[in-house]
N, C-alpha and C. Protein backbone atom coordinates (compact mmCIF):
# COMPACT_ATOMS: atom_id res chain seq x y z
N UNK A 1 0.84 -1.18 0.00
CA UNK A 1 0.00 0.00 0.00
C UNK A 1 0.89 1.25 0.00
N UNK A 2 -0.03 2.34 -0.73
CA UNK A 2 1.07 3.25 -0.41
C UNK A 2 -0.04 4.57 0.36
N UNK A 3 0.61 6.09 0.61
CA UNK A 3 -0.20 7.00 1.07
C UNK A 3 -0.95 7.56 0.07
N UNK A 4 -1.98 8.48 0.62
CA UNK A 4 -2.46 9.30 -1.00
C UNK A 4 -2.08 10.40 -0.96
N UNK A 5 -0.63 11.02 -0.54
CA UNK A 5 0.25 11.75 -1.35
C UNK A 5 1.00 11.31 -2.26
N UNK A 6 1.51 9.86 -1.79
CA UNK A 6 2.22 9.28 -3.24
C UNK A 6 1.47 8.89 -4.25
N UNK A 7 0.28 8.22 -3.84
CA UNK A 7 -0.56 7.77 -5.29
C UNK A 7 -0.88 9.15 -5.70
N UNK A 8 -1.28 10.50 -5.21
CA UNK A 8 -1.29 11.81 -6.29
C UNK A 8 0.12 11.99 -6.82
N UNK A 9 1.04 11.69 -6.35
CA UNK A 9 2.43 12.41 -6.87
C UNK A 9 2.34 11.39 -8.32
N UNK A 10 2.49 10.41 -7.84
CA UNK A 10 2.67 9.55 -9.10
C UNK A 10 1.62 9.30 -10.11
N UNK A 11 0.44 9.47 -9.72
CA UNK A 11 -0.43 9.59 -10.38
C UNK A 11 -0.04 10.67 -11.53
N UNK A 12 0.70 12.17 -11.12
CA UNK A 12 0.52 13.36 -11.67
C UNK A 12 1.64 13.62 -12.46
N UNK A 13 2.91 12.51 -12.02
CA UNK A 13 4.14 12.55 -13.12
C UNK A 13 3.62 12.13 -14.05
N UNK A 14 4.52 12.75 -15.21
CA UNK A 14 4.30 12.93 -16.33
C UNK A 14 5.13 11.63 -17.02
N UNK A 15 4.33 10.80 -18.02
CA UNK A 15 5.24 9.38 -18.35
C UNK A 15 5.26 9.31 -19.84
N UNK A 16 5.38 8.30 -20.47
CA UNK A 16 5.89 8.07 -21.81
C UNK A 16 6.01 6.47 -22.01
N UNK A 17 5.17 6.09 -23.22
CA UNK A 17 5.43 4.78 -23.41
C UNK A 17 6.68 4.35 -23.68
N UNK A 18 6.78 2.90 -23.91
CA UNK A 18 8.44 2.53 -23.85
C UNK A 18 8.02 2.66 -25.50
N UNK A 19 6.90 2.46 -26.40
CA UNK A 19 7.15 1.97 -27.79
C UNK A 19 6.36 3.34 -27.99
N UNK A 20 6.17 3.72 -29.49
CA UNK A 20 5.37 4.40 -29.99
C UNK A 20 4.45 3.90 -30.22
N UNK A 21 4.32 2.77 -30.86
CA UNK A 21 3.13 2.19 -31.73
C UNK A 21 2.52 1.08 -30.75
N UNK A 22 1.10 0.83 -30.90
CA UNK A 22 1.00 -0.06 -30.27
C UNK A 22 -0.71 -0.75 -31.15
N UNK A 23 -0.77 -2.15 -31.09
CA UNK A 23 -1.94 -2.73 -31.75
C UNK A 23 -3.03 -2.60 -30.52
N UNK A 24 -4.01 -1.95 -30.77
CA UNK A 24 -5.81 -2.25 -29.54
C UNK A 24 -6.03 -3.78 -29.66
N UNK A 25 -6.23 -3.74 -28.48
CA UNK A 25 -6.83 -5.64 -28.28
C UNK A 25 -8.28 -6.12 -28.60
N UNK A 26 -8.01 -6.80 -29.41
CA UNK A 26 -10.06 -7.53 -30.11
C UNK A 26 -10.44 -7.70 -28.16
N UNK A 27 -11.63 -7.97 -28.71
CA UNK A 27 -12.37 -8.78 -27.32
C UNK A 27 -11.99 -9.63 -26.99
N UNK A 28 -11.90 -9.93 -25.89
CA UNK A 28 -11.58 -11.08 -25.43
C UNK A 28 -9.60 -11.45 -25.00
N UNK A 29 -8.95 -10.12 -25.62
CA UNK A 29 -7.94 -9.75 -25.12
C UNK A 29 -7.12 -8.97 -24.06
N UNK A 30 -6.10 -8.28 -24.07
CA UNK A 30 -5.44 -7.20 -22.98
C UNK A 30 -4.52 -6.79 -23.76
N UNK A 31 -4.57 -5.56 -23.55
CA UNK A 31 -3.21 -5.11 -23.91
C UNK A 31 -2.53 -4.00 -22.42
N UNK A 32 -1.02 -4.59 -22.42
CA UNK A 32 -0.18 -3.97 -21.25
C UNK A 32 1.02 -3.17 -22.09
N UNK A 33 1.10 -1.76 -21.19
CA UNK A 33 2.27 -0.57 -22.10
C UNK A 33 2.56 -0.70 -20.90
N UNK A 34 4.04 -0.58 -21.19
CA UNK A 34 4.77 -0.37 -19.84
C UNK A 34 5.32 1.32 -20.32
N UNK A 35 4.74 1.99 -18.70
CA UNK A 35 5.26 3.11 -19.40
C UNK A 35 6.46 3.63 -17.85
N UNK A 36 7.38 4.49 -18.58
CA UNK A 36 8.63 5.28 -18.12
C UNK A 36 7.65 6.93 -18.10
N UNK A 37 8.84 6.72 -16.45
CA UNK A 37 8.16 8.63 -15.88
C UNK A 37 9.76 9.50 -16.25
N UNK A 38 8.61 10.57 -16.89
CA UNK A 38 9.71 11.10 -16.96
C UNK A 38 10.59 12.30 -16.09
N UNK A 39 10.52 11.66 -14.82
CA UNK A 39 11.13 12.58 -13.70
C UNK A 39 12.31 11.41 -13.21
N UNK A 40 13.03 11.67 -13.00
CA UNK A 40 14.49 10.99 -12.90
C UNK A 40 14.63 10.17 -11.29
N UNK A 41 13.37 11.18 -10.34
CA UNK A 41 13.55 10.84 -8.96
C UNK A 41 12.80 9.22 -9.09
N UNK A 42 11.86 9.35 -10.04
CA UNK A 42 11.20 8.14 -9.63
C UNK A 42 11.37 7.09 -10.98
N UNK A 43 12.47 7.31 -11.76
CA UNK A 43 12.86 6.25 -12.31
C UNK A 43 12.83 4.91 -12.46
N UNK A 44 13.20 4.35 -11.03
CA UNK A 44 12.84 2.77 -10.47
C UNK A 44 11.45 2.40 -10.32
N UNK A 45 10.49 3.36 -10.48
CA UNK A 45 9.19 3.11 -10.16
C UNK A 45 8.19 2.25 -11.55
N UNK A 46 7.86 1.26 -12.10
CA UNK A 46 7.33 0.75 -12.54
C UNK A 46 6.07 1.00 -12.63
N UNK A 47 5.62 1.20 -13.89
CA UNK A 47 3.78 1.50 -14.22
C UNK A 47 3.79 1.13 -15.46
N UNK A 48 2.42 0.56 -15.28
CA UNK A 48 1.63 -0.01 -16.51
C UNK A 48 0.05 0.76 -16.36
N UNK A 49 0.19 0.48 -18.13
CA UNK A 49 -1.21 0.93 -18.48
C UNK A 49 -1.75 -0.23 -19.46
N UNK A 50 -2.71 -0.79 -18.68
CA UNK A 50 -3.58 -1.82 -19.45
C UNK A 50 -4.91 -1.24 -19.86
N UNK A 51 -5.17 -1.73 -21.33
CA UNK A 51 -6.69 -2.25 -22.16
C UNK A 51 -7.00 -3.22 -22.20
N UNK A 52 -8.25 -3.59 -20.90
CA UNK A 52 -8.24 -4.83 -21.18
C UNK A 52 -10.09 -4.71 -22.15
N UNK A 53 -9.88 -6.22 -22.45
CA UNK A 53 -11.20 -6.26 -23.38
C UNK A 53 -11.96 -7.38 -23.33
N UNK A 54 -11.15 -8.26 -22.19
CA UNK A 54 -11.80 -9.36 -22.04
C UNK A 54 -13.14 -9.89 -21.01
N UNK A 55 -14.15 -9.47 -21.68
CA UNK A 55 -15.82 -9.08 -21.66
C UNK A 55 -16.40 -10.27 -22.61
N UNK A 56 -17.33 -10.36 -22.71
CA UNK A 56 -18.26 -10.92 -23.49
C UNK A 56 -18.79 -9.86 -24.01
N UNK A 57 -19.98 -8.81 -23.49
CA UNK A 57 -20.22 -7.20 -24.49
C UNK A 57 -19.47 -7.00 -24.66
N UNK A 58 -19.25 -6.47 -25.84
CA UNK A 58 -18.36 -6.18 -26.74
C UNK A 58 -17.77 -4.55 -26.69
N UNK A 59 -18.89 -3.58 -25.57
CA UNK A 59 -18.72 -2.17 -25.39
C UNK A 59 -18.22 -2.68 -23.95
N UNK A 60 -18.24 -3.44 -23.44
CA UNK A 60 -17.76 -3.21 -21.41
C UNK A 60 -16.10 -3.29 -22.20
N UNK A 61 -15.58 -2.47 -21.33
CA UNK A 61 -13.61 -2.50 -21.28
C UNK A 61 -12.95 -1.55 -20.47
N UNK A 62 -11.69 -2.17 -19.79
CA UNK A 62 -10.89 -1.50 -18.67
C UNK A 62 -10.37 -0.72 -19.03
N UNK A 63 -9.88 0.50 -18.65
CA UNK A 63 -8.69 0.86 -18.63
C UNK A 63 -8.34 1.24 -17.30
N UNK A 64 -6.52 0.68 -17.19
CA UNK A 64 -5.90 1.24 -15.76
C UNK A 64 -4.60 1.19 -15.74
N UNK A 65 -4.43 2.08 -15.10
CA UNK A 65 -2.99 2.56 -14.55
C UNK A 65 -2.62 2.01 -13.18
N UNK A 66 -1.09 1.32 -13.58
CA UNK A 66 -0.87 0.53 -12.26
C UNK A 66 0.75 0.73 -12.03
N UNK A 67 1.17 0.91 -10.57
CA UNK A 67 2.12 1.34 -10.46
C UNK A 67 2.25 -0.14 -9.28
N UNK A 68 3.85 -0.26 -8.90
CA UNK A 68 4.23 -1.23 -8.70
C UNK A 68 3.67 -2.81 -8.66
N UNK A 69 3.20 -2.62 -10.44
CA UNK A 69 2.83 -3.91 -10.76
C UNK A 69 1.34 -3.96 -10.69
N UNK A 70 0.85 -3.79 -8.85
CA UNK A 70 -0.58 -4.17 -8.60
C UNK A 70 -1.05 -3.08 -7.66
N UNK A 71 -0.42 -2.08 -7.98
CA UNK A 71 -1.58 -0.89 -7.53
C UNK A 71 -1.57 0.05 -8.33
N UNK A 72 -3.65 0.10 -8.68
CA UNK A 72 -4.41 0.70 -9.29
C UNK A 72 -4.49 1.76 -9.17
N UNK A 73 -3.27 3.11 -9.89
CA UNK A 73 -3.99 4.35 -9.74
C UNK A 73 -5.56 4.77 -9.96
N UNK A 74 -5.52 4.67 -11.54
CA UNK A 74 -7.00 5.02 -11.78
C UNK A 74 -7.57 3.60 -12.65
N UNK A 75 -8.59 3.52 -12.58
CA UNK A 75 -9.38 2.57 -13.58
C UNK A 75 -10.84 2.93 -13.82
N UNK A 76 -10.51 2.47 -15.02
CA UNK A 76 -12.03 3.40 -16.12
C UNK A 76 -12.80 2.56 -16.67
N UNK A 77 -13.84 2.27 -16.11
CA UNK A 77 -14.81 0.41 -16.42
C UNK A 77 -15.79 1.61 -17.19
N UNK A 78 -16.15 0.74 -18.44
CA UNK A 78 -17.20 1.39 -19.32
C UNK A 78 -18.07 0.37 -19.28
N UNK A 79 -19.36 0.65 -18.90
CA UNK A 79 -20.62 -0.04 -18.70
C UNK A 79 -20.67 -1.09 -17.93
N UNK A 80 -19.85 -0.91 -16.67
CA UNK A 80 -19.64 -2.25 -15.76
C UNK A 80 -20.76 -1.74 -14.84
N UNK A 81 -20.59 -2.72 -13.82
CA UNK A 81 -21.22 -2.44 -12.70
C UNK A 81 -20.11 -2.60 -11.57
N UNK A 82 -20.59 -1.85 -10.25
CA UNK A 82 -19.87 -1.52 -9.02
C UNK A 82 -20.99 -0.96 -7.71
N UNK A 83 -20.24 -1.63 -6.71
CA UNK A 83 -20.79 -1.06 -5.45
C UNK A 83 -19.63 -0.67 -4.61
N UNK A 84 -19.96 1.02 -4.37
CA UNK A 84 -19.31 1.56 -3.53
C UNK A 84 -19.31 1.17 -2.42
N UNK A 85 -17.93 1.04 -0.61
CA UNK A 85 -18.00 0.98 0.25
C UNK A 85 -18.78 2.18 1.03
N UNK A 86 -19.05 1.41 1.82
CA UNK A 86 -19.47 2.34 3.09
C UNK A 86 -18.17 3.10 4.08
N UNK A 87 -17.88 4.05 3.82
CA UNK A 87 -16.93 5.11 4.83
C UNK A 87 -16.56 4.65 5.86
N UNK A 88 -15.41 3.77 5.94
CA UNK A 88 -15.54 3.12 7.72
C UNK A 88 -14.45 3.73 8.49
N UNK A 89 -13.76 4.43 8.02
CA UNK A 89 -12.65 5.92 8.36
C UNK A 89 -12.80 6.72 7.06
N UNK A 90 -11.96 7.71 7.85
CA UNK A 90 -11.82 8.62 7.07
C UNK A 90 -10.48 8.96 6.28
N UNK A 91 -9.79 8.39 5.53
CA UNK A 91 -8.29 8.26 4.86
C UNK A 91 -7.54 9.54 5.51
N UNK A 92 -6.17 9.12 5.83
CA UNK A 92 -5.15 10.44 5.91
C UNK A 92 -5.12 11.38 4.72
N UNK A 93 -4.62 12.53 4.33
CA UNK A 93 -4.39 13.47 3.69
C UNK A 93 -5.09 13.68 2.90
N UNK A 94 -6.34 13.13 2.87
CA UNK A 94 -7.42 12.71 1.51
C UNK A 94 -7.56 14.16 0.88
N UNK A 95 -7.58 14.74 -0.51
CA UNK A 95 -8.01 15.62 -0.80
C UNK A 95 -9.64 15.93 -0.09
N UNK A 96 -9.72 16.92 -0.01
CA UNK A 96 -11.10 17.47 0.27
C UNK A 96 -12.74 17.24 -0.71
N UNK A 97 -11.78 17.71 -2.10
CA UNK A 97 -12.69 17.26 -2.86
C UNK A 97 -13.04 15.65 -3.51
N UNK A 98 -11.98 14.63 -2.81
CA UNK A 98 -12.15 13.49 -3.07
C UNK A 98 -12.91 12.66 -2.20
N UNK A 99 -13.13 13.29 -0.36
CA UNK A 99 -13.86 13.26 0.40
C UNK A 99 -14.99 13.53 0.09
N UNK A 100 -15.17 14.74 -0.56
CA UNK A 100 -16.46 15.49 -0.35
C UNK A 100 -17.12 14.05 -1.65
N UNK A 101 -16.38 13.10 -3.20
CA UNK A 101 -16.89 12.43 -3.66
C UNK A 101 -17.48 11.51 -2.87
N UNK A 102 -16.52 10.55 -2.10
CA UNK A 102 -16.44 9.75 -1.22
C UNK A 102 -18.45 9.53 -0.23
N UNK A 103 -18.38 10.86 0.32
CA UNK A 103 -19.44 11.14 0.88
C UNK A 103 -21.28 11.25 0.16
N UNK A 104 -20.80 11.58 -0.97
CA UNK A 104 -21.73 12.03 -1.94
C UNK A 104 -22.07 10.30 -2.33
N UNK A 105 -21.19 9.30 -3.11
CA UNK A 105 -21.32 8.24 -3.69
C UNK A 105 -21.23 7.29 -2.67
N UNK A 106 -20.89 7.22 -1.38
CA UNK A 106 -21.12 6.28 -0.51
C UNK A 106 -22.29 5.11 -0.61
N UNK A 107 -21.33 3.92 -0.60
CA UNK A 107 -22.68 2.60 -0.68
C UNK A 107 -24.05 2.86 -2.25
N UNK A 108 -23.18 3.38 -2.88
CA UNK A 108 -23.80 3.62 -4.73
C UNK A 108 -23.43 2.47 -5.51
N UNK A 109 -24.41 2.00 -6.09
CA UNK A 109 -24.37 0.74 -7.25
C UNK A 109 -24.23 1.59 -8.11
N UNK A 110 -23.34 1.40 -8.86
CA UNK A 110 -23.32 1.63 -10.70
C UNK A 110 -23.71 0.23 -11.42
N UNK A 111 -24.84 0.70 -12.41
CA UNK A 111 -25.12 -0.38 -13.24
C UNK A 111 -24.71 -0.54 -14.29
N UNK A 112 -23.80 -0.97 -15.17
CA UNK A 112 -24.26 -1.05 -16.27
C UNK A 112 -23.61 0.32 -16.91
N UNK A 113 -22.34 1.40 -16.16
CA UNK A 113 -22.64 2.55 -16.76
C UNK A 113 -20.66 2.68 -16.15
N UNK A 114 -20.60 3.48 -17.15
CA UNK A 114 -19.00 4.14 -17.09
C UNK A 114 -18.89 4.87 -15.60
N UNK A 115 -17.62 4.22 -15.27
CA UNK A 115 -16.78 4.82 -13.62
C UNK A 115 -15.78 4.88 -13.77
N UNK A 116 -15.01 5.79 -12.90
CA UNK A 116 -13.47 5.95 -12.70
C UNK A 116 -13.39 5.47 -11.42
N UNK A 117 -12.64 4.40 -10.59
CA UNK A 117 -11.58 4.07 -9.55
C UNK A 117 -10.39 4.91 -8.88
N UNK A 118 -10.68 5.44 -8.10
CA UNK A 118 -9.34 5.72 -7.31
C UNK A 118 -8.72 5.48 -6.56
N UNK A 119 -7.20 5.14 -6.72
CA UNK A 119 -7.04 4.76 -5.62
C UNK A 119 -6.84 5.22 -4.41
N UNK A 120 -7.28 4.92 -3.26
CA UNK A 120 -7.62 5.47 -1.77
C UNK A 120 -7.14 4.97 -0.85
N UNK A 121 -5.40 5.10 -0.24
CA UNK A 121 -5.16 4.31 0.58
C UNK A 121 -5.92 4.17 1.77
N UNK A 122 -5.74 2.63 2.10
CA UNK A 122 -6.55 2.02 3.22
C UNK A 122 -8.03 0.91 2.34
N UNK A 123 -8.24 1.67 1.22
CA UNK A 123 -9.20 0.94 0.13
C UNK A 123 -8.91 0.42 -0.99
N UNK A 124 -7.76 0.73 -1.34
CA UNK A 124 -7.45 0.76 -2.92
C UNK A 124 -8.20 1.30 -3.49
N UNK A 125 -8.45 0.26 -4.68
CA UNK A 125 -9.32 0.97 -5.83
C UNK A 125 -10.77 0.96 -5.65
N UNK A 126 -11.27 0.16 -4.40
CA UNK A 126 -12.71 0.49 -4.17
C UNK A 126 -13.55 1.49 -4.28
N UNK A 127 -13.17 2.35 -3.49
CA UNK A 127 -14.18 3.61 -4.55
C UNK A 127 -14.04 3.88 -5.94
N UNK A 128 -15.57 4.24 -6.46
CA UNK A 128 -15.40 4.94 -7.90
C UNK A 128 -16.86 5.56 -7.75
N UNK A 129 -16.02 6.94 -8.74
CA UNK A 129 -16.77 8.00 -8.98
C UNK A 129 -17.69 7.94 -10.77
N UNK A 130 -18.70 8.37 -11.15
CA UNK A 130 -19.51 8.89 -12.32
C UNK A 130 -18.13 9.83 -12.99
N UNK A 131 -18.14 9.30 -14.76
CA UNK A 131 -17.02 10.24 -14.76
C UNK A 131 -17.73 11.63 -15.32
N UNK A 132 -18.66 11.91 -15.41
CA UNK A 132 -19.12 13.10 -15.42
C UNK A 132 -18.65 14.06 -14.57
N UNK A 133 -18.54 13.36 -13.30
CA UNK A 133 -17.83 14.08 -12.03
C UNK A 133 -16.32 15.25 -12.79
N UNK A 134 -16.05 14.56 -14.02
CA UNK A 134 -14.68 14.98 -14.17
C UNK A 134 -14.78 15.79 -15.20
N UNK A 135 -15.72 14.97 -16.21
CA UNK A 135 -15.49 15.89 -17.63
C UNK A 135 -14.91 15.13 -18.64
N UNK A 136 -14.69 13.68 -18.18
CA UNK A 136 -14.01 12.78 -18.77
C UNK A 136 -14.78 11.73 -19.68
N UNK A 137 -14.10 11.09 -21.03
CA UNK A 137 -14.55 10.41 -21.61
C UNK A 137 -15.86 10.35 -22.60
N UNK A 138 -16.10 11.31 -23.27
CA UNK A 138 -17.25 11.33 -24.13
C UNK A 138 -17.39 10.74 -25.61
N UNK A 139 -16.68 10.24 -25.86
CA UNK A 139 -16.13 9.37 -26.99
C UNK A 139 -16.76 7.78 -26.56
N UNK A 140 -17.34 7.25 -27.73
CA UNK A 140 -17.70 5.62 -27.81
C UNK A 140 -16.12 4.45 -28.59
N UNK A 141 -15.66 5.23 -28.97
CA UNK A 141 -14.27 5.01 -30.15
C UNK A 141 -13.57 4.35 -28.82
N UNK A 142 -13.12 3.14 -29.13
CA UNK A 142 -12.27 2.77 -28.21
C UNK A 142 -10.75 3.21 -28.77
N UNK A 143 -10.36 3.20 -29.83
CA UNK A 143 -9.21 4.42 -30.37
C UNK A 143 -9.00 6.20 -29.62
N UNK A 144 -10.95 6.50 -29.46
CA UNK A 144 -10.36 7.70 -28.72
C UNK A 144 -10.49 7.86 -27.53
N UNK A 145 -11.13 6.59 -26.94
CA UNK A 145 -10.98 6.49 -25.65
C UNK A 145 -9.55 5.99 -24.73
N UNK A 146 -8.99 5.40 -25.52
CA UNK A 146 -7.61 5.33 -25.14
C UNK A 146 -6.67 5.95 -25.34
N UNK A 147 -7.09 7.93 -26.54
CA UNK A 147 -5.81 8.68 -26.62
C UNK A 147 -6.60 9.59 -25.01
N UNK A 148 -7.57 9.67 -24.99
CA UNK A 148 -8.35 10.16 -23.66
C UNK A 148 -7.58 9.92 -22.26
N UNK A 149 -7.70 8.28 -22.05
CA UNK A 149 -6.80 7.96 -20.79
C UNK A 149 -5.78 7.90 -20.94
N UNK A 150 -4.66 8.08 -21.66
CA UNK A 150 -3.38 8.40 -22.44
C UNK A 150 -3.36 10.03 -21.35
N UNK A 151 -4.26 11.07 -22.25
CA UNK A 151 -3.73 12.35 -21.72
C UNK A 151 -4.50 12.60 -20.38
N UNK A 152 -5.36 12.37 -19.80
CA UNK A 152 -6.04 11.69 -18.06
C UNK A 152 -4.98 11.53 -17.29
N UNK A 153 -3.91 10.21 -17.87
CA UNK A 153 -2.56 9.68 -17.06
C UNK A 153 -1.56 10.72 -17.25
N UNK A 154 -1.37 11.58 -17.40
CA UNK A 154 -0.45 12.59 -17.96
C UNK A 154 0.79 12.03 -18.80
N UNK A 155 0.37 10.75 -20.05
CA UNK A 155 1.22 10.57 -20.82
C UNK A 155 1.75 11.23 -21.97
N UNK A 156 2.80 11.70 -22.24
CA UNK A 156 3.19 12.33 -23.38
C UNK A 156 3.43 11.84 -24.49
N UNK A 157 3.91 12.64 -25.31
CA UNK A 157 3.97 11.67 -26.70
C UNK A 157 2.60 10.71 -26.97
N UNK A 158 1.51 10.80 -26.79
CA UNK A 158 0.61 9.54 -27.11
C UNK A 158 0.74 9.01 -28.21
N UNK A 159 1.07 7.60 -28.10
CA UNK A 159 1.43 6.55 -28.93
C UNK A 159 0.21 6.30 -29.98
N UNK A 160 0.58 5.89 -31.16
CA UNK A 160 -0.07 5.90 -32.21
C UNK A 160 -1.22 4.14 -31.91
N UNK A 161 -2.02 4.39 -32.52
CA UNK A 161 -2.95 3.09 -32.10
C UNK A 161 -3.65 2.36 -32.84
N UNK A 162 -3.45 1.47 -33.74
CA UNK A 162 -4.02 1.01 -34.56
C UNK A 162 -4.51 -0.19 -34.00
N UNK A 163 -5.23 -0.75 -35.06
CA UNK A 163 -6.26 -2.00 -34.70
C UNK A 163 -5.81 -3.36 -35.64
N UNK A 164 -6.13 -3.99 -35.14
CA UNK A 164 -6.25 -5.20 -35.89
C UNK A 164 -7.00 -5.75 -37.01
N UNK A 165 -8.10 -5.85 -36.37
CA UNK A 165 -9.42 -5.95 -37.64
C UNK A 165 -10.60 -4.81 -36.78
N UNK A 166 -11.31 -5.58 -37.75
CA UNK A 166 -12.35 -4.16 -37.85
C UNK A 166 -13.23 -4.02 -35.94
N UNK A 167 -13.21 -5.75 -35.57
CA UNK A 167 -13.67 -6.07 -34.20
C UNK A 167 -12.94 -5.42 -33.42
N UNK A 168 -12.46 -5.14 -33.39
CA UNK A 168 -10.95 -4.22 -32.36
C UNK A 168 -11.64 -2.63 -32.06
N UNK A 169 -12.34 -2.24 -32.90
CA UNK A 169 -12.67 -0.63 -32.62
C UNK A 169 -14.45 -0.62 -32.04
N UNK A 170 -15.26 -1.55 -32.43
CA UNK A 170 -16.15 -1.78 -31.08
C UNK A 170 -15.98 -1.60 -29.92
């Protein structure tokens, strides 16, 4: 686990894929970018950004950012479902306005409908917010939904993205 000053710090460095190019995954696949920060202090620090696609609907798909391997900065479920925890503390350093979500979406089912995950030490990725909350994601294009969480993660350079066959952009 880490605090949620470090999951914002790292969350907010700025990174870069290792490749330029990269193929979108059909259904029923994943695709993992390993990406490099480009701040020198945190060099050793390891993050990935996965698409995953392996759903049966053909519109449900992940996206997330993960830093040492298995913790979930953010993750972006399109048409999943989720149930928020119930508040059983109150996290150290929590932003205010991530509280004030916290409080608002407490013990909320999402059906069926696009969320963002944050991670919240003491919870991980259990909470998630409506991404309306943000302003995020208005695109059905899974091409532009992934240059979207590309610039969300503060990646630069966004890598070029092509598809496979035509099933790949569903």
């Amino acid at each position: 686990m880490i605090t949620n000053e470090k999951a914002k710090i790292l969350f907010d460095l700025e990174k870069q894929t290792k490749e330029k190019q990269y193929i979108l995954p059909n259904p029923n696949e994943i695709l993992t970018i390993e990406l490099l920060p480009l701040n020198e202090h945190y060099e050793n620090e390891i993050f990935n950004l996965d698409i995953n696609r392996k759903y049966l609907a053909l519109s449900k798909r992940t996206f997330q950012t993960r830093v040492q391997q298995t913790i979930v900065l953010r993750r972006l479920d399109f048409y999943a479902g989720h149930r928020n925890p119930t508040i059983s503390f109150v996290p150290k350093n929590i932003g205010s306005d991530i509280l004030e979500l916290m409080k608002k979406y407490e013990n909320i089912k999402f059906e069926k409908e696009t969320h963002i995950h944050f991670y919240i030490d003491g919870y991980g990725e259990r909470w998630a917010f409506p991404v309306n909350e943000f302003s995020l994601f208005s695109s059905t294009s899974l091409y532009e939904q992934a240059k979207e969480f590309c610039k969300y993660c503060n990646i630069k350079d966004i890598p070029e993205f092509t598809q496979k066959d035509l099933l790949c952009m569903v």
